[in-house]
N, C-alpha and C. Protein backbone atom coordinates (compact mmCIF):
# COMPACT_ATOMS: atom_id res chain seq x y z
N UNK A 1 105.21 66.55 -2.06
CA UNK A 1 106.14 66.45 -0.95
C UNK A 1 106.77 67.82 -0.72
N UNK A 2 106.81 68.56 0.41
CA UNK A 2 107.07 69.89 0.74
C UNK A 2 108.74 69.60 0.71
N UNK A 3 109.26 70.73 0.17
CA UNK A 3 110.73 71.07 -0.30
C UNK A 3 111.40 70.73 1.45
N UNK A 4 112.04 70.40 1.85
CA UNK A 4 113.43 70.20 3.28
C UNK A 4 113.87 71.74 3.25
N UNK A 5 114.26 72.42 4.07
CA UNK A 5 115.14 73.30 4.18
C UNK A 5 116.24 73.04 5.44
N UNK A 6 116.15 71.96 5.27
CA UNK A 6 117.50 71.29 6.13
C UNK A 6 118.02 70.00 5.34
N UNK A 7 119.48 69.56 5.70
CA UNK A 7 119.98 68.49 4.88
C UNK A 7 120.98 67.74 5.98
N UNK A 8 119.94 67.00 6.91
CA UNK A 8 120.43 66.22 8.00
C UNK A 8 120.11 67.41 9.09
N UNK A 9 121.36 67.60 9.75
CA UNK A 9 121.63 69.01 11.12
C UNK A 9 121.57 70.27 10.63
N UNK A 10 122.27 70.34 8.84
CA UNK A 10 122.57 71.54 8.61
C UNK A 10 121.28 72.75 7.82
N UNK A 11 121.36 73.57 8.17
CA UNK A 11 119.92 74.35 7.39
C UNK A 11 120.43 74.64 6.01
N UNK A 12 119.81 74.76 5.46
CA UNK A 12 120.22 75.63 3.66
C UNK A 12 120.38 76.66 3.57
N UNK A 13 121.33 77.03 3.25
CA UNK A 13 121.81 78.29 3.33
C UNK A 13 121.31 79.06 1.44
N UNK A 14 121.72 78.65 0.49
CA UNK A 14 121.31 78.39 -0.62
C UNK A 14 121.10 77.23 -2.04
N UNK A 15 120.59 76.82 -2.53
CA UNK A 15 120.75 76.70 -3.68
C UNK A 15 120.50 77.14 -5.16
N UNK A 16 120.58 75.78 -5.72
CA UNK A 16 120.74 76.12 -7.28
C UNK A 16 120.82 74.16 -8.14
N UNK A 17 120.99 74.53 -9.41
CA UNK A 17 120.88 73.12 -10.11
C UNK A 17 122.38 72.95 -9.54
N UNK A 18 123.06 73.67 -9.71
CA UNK A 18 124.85 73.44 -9.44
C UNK A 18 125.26 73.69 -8.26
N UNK A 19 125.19 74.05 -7.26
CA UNK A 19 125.30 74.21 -6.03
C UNK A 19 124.51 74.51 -4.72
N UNK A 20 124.98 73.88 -3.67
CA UNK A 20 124.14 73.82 -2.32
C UNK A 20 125.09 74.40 -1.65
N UNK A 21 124.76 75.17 -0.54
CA UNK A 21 125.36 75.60 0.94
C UNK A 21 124.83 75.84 2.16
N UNK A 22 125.51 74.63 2.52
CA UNK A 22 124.28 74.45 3.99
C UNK A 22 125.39 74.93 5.25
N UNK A 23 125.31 75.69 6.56
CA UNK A 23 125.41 75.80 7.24
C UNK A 23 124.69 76.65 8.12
N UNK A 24 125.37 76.89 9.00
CA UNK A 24 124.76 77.53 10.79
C UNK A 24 126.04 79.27 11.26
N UNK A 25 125.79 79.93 11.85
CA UNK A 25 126.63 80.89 12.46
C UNK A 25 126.30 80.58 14.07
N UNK A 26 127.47 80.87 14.89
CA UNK A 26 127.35 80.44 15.93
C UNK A 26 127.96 81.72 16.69
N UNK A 27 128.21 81.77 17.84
CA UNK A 27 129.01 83.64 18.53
C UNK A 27 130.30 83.09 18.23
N UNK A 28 130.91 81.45 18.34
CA UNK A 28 132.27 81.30 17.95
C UNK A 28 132.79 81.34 16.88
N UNK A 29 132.10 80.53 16.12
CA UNK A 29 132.31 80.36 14.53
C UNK A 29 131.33 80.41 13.69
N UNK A 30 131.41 80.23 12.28
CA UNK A 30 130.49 80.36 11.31
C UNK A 30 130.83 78.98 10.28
N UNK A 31 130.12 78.65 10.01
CA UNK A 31 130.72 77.23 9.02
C UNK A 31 129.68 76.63 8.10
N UNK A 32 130.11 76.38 6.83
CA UNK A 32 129.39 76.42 5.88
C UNK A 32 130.17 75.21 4.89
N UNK A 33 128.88 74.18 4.63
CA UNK A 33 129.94 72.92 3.31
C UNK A 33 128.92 73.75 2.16
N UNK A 34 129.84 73.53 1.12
CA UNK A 34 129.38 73.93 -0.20
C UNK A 34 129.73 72.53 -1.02
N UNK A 35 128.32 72.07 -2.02
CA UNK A 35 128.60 71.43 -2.24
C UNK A 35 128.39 71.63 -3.98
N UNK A 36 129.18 71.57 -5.00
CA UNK A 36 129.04 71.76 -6.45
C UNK A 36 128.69 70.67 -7.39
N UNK A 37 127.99 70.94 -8.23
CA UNK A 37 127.81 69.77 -9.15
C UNK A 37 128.23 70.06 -10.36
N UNK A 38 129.36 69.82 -10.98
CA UNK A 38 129.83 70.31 -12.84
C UNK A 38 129.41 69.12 -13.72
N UNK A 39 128.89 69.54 -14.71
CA UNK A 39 128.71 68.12 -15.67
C UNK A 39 130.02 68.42 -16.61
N UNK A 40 130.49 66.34 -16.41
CA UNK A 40 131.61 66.60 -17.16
C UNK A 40 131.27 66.34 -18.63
N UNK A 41 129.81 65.39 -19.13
CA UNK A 41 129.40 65.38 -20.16
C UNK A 41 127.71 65.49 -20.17
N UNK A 42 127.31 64.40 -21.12
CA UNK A 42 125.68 64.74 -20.68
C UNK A 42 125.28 63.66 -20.04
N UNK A 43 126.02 62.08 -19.32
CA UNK A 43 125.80 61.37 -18.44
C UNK A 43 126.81 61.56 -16.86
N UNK A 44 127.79 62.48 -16.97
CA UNK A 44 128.68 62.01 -15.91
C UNK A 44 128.84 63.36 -14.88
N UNK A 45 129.05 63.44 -14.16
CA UNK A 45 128.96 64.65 -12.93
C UNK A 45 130.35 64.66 -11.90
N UNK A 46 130.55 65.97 -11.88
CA UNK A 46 131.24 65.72 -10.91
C UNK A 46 131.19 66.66 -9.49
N UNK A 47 131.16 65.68 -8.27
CA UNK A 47 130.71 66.21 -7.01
C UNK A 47 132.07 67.18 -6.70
N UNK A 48 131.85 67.91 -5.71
CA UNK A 48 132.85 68.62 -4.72
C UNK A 48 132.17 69.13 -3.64
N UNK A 49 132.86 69.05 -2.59
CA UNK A 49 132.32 69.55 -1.29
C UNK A 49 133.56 70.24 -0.88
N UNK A 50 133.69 71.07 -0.33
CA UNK A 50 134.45 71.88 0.46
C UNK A 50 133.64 72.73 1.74
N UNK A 51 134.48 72.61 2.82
CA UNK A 51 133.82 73.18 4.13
C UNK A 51 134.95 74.05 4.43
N UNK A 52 133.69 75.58 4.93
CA UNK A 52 134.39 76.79 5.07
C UNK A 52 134.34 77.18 6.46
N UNK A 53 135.35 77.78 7.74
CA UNK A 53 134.94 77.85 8.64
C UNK A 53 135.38 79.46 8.85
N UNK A 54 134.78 80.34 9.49
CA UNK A 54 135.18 81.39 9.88
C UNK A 54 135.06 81.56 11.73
N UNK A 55 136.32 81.64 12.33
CA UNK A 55 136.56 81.83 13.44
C UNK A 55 135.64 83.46 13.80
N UNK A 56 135.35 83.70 14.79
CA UNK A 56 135.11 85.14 15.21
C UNK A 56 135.90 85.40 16.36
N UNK A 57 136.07 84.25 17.04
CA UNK A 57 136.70 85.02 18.52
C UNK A 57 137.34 84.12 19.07
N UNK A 58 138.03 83.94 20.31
CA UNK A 58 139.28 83.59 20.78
C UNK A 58 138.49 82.12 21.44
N UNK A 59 137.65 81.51 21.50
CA UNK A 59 137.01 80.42 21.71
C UNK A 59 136.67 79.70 20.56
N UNK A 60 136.39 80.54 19.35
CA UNK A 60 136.71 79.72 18.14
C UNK A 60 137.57 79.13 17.71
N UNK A 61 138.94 80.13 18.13
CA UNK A 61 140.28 79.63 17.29
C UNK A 61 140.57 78.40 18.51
N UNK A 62 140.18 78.25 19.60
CA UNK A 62 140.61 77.41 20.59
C UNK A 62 139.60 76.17 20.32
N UNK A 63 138.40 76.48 19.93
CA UNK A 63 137.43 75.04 19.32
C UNK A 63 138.45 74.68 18.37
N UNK A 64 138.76 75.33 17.00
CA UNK A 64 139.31 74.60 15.60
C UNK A 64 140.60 74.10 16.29
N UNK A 65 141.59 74.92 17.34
CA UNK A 65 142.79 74.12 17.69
C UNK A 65 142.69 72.87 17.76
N UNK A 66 141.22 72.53 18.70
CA UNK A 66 141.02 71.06 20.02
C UNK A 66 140.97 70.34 18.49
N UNK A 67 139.99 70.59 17.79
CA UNK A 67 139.47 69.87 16.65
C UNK A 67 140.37 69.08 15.78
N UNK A 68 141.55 69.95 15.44
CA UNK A 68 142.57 69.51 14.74
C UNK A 68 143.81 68.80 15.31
N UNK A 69 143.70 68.70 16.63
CA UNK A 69 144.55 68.05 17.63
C UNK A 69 143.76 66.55 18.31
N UNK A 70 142.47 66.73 17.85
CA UNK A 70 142.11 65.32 17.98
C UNK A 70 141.99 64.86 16.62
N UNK A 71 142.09 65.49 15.73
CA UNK A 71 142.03 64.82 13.80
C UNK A 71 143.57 64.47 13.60
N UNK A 72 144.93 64.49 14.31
CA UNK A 72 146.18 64.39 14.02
C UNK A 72 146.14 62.94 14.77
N UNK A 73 145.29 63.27 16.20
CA UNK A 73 145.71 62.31 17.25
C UNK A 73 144.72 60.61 16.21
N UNK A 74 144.27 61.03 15.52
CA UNK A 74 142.98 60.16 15.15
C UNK A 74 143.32 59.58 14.38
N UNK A 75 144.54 59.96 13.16
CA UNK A 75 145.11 59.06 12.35
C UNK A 75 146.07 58.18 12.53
N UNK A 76 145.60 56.50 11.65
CA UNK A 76 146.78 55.81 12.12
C UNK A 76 147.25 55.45 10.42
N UNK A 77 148.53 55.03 10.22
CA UNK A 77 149.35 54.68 8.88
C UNK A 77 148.43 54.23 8.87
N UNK A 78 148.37 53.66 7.14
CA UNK A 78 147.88 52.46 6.86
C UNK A 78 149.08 51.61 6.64
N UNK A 79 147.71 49.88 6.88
CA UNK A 79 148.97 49.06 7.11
C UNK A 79 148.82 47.82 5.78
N UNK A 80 149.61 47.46 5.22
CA UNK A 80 149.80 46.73 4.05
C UNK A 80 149.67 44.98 4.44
């Protein structure tokens, strides 16, 4: 079976046994999830993902604004 160099939309940026980083560069932004794998023993693992974005220009910082103004508008309490 030939290796993916994509993981869904995103291309591979690199890996490793312990870490993946898949993203894209765009003229607005640049954005990249990293994803880590630590073993906490010799059965148990632990995941992390963190996503990195780098703005370049004044349509970027105005994409991440919209983005985070519909992620505020998007949450509701939770209800008991």
């Amino acid at each position: 079976m030939p290796k993916s160099n994509r993981v869904g939309i995103f291309p591979v940026i690199s890996s490793s046994a312990e870490r993946v980083v898949l993203g894209f560069d765009d003229l607005h932004l640049d954005f990249r999830i990293v994803v880590d794998v630590t073993a906490l023993d010799e059965t148990a693992r632990r995941v992390t993902a963190t996503t990195l974005v780098h703005r370049n220009n004044l349509l970027g910082r105005i994409y991440l604004a919209t983005t985070r103004l519909r992620s505020c508008q998007s949450r509701s309490p939770l209800r008991g």
